[in-house]
Protein backbone atom coordinates (compact mmCIF):
# COMPACT_ATOMS: atom_id res chain seq x y z
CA UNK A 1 0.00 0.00 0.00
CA UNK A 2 0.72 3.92 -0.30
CA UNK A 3 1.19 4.82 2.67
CA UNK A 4 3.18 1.68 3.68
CA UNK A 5 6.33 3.19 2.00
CA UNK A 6 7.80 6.27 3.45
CA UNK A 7 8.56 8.26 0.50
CA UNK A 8 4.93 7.69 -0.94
CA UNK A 9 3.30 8.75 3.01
CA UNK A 10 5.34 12.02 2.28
CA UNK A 11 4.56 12.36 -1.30
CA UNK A 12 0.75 12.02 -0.43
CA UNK A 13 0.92 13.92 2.32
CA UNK A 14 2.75 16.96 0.58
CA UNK A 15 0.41 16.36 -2.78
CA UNK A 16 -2.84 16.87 -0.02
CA UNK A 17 -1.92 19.64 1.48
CA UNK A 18 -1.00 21.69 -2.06
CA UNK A 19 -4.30 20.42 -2.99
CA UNK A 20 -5.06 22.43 -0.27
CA UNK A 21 -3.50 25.21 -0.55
CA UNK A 22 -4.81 25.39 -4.31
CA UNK A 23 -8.60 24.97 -3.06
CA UNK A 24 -7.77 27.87 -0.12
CA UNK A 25 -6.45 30.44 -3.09
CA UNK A 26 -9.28 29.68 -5.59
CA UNK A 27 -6.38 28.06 -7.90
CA UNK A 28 -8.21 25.21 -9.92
CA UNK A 29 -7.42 21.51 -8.74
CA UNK A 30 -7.14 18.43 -11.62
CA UNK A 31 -8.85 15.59 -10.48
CA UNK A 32 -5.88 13.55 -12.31
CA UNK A 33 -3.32 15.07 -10.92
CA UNK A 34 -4.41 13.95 -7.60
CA UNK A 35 -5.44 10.22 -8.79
CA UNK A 36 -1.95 10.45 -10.65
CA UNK A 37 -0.51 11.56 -7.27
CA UNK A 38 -2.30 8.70 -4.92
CA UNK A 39 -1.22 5.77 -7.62
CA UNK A 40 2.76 7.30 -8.13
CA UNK A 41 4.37 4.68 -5.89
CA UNK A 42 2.55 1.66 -6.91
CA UNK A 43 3.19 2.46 -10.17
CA UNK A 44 6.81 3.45 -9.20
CA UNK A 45 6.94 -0.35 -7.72
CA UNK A 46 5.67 -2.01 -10.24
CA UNK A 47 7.97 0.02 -12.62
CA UNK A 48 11.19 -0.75 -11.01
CA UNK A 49 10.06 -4.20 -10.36
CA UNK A 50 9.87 -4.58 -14.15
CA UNK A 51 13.38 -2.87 -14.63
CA UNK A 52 15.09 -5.59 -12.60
CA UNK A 53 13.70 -8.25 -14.60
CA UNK A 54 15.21 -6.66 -17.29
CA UNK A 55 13.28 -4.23 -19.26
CA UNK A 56 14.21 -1.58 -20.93
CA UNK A 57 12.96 1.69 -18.91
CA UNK A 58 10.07 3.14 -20.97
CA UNK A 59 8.25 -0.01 -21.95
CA UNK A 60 8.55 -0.90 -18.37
CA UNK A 61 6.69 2.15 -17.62
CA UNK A 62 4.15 2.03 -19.87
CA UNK A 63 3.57 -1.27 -18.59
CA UNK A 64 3.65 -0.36 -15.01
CA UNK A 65 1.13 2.25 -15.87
CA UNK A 66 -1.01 0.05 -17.55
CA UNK A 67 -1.01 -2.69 -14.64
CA UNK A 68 -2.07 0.31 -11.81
CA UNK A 69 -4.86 1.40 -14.05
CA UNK A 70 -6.19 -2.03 -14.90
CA UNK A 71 -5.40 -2.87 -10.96
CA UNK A 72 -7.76 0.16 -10.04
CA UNK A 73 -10.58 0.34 -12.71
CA UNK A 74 -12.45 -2.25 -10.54
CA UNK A 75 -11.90 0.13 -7.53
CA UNK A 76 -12.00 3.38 -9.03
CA UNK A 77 -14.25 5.47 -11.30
CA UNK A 78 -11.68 7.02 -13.15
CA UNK A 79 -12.88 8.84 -16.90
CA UNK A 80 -10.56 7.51 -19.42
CA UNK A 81 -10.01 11.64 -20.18
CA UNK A 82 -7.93 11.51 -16.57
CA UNK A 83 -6.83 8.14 -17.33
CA UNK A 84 -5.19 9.79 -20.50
CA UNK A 85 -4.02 12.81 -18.47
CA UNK A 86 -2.54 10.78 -15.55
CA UNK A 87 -0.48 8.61 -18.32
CA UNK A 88 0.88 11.92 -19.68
CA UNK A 89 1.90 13.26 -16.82
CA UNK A 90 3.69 9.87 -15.25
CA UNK A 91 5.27 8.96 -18.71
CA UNK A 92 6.92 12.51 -18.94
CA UNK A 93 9.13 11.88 -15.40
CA UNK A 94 11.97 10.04 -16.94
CA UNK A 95 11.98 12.71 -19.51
CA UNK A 96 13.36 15.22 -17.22
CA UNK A 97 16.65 13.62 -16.70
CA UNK A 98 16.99 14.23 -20.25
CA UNK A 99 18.42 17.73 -19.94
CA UNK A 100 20.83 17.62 -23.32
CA UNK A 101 19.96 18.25 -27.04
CA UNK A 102 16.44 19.34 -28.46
CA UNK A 103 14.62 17.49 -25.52
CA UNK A 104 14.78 19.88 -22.84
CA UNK A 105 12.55 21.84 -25.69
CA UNK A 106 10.30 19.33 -26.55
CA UNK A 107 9.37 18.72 -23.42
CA UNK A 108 8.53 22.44 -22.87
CA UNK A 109 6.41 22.42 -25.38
CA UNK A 110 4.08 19.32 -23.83
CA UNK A 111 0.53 20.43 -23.73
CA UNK A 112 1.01 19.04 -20.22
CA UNK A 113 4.12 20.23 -19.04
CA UNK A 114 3.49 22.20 -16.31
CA UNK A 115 1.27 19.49 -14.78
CA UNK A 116 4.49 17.34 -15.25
CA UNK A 117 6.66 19.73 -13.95
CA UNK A 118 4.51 20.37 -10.74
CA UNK A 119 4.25 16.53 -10.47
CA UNK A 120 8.23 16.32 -10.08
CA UNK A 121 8.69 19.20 -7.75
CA UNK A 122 6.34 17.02 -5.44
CA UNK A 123 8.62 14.46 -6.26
CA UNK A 124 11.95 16.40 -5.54
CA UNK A 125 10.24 17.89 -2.28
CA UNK A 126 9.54 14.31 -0.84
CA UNK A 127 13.16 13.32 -1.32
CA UNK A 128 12.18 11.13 -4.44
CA UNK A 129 14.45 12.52 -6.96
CA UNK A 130 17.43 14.84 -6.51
CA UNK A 131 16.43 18.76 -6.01
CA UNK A 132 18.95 20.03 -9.10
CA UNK A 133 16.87 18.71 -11.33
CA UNK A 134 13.50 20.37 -10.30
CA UNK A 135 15.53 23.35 -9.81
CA UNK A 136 17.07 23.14 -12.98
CA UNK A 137 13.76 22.97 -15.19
CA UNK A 138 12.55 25.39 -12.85
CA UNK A 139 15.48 27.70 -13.87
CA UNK A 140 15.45 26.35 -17.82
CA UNK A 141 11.65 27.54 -18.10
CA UNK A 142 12.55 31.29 -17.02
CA UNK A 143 15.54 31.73 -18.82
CA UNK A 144 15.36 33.40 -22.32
CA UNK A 145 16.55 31.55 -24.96
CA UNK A 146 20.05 31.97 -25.05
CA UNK A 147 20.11 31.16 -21.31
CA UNK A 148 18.70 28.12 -21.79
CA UNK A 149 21.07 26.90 -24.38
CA UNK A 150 24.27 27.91 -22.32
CA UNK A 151 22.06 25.46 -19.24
CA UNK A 152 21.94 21.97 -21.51
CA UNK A 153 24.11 19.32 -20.49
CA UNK A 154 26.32 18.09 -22.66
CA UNK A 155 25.18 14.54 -24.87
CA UNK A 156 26.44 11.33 -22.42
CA UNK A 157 23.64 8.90 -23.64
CA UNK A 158 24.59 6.47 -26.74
CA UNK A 159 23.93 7.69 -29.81
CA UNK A 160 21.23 5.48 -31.63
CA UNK A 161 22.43 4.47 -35.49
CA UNK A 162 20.15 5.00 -37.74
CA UNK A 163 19.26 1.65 -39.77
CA UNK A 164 19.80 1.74 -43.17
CA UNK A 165 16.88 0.78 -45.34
CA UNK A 166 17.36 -2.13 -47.64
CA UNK A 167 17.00 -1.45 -50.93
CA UNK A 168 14.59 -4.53 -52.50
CA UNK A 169 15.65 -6.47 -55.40
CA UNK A 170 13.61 -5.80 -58.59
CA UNK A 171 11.95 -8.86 -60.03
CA UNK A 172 12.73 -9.87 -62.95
CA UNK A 173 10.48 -8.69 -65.91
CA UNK A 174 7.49 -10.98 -65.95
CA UNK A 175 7.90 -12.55 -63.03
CA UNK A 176 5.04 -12.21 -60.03
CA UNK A 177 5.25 -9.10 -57.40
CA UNK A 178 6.19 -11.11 -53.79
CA UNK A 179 3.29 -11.50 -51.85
């Protein structure tokens, strides 16, 4: 459960009480932001769980994500619309370790983002991920352009090789197409 794990008690906790906060300023509240808040850590387990065996790190999300939901449709009345939202929203977190190249962009540009990015300061503030990377998006979104090119991190990750396309052999005149 939840609350079971320390980090996700905190992470609750702090996501309730900016809920909160939101409701006490008249600042609108997303129903899936909240649901996406309450399932994090079971989909975080089920996520990492799935790593160790092996997988690669997105797919293992995806499938994480679709194991909560299908876990909790039985339980909870949950619109596919917030369904949708909560997806976006979890599947953007690995992105912002990515802080190199045209991501950091593309990322800003998310019709979501700043429901993402709010989701990982909650993170960052329970102790979940380190606090230089909230700060640095929080930093690369108010920075003017040139700014935020002088803030990317230099490429580490492997570069993937693009396949080459085979070229097909032409048939010889008269015979069949291939099936």
């Amino acid at each position: 459960m939840i609350l079971d794990q320390p980090l996700g008690e905190r992470f609750v906790t702090l996501a309730l009480a900016q809920t909160d906060e939101r409701v006490r300023t008249d600042r609108p509240v997303s129903p899936a932001f909240l649901f996406a808040a309450l399932l994090w850590h079971e989909v975080l387990a089920a996520w990492k769980a799935r790593e160790k065996r092996g997988e690669r790190r997105v797919p293992a999300l995806e499938f994480a994500m679709d194991e909560v939901l299908d876990a909790q449709s039985g339980k909870l009345a949950i619109t596919r619309r917030l369904t949708a939202t909560m997806r976006e929203v979890w599947a953007m977190q690995p992105r912002f370790e990515e802080r190199s190249g045209q991501r950091p962009w593309r990322l800003l540009e998310a019709e979501r983002f700043r429901m993402a990015y709010d989701f990982l300061a909650l993170r960052a503030q329970s102790g979940e991920v380190p606090a230089e990377i909230e700060s640095w998006w929080r930093a690369f979104q108010a920075a003017d352009e040139e700014s935020r090119q002088a803030m990317l991190l230099p490429d580490s990750g492997p570069h993937k090789k693009r396949r080459r396309r085979r070229r097909g052999k032409k048939p010889a005149e008269g015979a069949p197409p291939p099936a």
